[in-house]
N, C-alpha and C. Protein backbone atom coordinates (compact mmCIF):
# COMPACT_ATOMS: atom_id res chain seq x y z
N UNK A 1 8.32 48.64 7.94
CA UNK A 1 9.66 48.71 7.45
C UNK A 1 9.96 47.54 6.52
N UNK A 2 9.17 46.12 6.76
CA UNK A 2 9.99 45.34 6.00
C UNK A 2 8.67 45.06 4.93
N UNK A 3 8.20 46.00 5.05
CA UNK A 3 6.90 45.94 3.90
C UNK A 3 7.64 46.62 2.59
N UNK A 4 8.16 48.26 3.00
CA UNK A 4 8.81 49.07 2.44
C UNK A 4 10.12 47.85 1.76
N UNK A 5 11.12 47.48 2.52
CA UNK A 5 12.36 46.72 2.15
C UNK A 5 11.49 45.49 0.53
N UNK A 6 10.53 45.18 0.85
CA UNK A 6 9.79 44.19 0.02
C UNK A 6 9.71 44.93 -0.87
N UNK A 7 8.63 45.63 -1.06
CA UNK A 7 8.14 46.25 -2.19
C UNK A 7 9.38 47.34 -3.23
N UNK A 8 10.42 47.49 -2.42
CA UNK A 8 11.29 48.36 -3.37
C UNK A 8 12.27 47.03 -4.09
N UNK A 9 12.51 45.78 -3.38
CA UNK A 9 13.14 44.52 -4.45
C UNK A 9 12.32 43.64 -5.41
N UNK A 10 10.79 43.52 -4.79
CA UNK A 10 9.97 43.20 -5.60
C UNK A 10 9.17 43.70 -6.70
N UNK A 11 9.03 45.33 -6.26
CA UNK A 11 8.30 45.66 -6.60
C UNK A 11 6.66 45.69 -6.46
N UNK A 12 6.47 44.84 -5.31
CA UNK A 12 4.99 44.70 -4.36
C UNK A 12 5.01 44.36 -3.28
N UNK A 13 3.89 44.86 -2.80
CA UNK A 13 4.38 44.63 -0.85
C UNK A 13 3.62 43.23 -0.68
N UNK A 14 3.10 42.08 -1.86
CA UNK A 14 2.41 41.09 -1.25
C UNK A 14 3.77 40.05 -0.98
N UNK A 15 3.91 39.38 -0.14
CA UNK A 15 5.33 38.11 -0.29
C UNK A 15 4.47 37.30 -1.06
N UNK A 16 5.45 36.84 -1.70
CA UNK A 16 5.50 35.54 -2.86
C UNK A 16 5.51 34.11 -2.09
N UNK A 17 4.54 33.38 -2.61
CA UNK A 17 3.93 32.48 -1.80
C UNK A 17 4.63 31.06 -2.44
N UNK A 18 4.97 31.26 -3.58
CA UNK A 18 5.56 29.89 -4.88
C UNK A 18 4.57 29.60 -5.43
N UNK A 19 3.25 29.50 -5.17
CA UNK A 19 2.37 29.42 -6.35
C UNK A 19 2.46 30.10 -7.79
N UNK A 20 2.41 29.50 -8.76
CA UNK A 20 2.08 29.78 -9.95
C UNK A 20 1.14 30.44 -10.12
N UNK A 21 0.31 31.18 -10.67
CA UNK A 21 -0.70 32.20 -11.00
C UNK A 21 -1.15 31.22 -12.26
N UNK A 22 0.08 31.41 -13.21
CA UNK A 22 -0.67 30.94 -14.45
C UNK A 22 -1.22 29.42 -14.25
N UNK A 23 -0.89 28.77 -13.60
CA UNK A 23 -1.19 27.18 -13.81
C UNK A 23 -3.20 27.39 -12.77
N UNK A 24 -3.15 27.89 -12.17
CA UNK A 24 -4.78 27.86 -11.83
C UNK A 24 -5.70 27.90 -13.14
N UNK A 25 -5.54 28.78 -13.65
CA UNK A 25 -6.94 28.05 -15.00
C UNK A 25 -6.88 27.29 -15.45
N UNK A 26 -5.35 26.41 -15.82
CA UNK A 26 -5.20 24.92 -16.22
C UNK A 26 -5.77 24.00 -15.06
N UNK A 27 -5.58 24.19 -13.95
CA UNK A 27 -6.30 23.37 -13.31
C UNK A 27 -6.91 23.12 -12.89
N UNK A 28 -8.16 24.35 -13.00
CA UNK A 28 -9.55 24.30 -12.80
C UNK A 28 -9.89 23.47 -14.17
N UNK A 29 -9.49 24.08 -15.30
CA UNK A 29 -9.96 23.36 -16.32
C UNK A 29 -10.52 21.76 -16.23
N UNK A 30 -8.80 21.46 -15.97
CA UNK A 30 -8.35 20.14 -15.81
C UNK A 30 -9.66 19.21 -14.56
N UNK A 31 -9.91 20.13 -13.86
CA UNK A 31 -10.82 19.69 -12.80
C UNK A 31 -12.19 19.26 -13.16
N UNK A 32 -12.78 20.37 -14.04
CA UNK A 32 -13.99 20.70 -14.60
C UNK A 32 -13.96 19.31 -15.68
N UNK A 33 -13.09 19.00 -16.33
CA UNK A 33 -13.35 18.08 -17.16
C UNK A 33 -13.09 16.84 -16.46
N UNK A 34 -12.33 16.41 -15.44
CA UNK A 34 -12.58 14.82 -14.62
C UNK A 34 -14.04 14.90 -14.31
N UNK A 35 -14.48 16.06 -13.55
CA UNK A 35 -15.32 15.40 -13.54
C UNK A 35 -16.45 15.91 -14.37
N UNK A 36 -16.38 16.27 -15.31
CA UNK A 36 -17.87 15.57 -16.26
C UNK A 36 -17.91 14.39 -16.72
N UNK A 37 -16.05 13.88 -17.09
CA UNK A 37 -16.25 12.44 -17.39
C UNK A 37 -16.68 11.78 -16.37
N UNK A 38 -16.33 11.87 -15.12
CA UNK A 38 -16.71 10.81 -14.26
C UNK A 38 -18.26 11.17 -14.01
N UNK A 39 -19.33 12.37 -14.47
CA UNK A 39 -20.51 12.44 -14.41
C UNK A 39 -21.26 11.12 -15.38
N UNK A 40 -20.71 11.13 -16.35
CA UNK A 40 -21.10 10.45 -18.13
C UNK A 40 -20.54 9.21 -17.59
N UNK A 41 -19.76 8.86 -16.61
CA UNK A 41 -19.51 7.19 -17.06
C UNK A 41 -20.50 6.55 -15.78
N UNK A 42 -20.95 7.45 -14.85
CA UNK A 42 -21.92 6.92 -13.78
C UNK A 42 -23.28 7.07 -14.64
N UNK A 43 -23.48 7.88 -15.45
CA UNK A 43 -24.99 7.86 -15.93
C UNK A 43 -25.28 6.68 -17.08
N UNK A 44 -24.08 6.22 -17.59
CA UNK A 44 -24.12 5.53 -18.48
C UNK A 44 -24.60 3.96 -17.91
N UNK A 45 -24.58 3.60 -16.50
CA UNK A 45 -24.48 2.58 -16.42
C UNK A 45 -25.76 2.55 -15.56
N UNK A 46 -26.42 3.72 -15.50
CA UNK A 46 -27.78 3.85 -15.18
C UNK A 46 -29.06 2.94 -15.58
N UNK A 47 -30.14 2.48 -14.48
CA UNK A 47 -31.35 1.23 -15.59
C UNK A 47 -32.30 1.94 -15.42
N UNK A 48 -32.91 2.15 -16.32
CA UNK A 48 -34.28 2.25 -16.43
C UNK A 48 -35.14 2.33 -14.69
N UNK A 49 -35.67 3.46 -14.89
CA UNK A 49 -36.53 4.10 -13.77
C UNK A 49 -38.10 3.33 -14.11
N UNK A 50 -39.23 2.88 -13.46
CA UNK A 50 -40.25 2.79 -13.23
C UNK A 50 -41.18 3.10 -12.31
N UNK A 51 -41.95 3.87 -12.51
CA UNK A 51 -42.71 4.04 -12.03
C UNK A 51 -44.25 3.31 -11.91
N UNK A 52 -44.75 3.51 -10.91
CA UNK A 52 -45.87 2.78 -10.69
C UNK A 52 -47.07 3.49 -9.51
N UNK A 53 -48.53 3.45 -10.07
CA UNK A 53 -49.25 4.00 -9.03
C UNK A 53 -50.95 3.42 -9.63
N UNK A 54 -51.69 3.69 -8.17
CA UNK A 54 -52.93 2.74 -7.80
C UNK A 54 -53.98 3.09 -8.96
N UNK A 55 -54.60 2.82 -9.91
CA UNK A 55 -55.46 3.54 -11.10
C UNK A 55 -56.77 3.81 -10.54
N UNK A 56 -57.08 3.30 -9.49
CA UNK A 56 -58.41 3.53 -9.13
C UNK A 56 -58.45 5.18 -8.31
N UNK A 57 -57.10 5.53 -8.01
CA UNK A 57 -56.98 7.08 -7.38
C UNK A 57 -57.16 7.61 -8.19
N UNK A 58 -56.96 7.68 -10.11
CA UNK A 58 -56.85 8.49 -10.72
C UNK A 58 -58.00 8.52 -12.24
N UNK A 59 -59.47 8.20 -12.12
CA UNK A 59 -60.27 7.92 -12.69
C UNK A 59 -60.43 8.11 -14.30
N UNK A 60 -60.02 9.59 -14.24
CA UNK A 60 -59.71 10.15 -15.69
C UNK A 60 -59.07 9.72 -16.59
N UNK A 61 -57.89 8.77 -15.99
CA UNK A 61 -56.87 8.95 -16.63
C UNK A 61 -56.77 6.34 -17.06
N UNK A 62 -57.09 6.44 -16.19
CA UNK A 62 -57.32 4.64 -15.97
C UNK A 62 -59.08 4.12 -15.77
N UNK A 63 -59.40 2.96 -16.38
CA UNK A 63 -61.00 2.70 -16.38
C UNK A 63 -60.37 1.23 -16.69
N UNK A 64 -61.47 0.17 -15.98
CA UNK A 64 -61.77 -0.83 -16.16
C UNK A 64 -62.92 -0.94 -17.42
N UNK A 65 -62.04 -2.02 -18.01
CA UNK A 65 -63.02 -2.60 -19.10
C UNK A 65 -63.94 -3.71 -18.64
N UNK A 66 -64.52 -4.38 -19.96
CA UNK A 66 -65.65 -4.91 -19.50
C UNK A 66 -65.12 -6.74 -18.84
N UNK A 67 -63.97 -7.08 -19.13
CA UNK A 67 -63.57 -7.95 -18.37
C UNK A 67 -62.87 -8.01 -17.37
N UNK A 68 -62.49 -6.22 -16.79
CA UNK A 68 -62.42 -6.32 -15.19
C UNK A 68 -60.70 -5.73 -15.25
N UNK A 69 -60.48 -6.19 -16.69
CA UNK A 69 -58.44 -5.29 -16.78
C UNK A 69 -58.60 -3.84 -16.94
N UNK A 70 -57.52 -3.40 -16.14
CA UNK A 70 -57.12 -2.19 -16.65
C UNK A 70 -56.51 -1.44 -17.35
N UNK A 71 -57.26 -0.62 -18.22
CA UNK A 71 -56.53 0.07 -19.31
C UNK A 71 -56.47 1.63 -19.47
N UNK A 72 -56.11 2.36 -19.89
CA UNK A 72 -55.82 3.82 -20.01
C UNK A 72 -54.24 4.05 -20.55
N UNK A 73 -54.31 5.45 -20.19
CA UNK A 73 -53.02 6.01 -20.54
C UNK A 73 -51.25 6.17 -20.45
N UNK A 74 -50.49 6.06 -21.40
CA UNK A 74 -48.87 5.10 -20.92
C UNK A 74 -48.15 7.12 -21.61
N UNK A 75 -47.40 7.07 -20.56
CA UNK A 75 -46.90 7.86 -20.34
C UNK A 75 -45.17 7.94 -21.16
């Protein structure tokens, strides 16, 4: 009954909640772009990664010279 009473003043039987409809894609938007900036200002302050590993595991690629240093390939 008070579905019927709704939908003949509204014109729909959902009740109206006060949300805006239109303002959700603004504020997903709005969302989507904090945070990529806040992605870009953490990467920016990022150092340099190194890596490091034993040359004698990897023969092909690292060889001792004739005074005992190691030399091969830089990535």
């Amino acid at each position: 009954m008070l579905d019927d009473l709704r939908e003949k003043q509204t014109g729909t039987s959902k009740p109206k909640n006060g949300r805006n409809e239109e303002m959700k894609p603004l504020l997903k938007t709005a969302l989507a772009a904090t945070l990529i900036a806040l992605s870009g200002a953490f990467s920016a302050s990022a150092e340099q990664i190194k890596v490091g590993f034993s040359p004698e595991a990897y023969p092909p690629f690292y060889s001792q010279d004739a005074s005992g240093n190691w030399g091969g390939w830089e990535v």
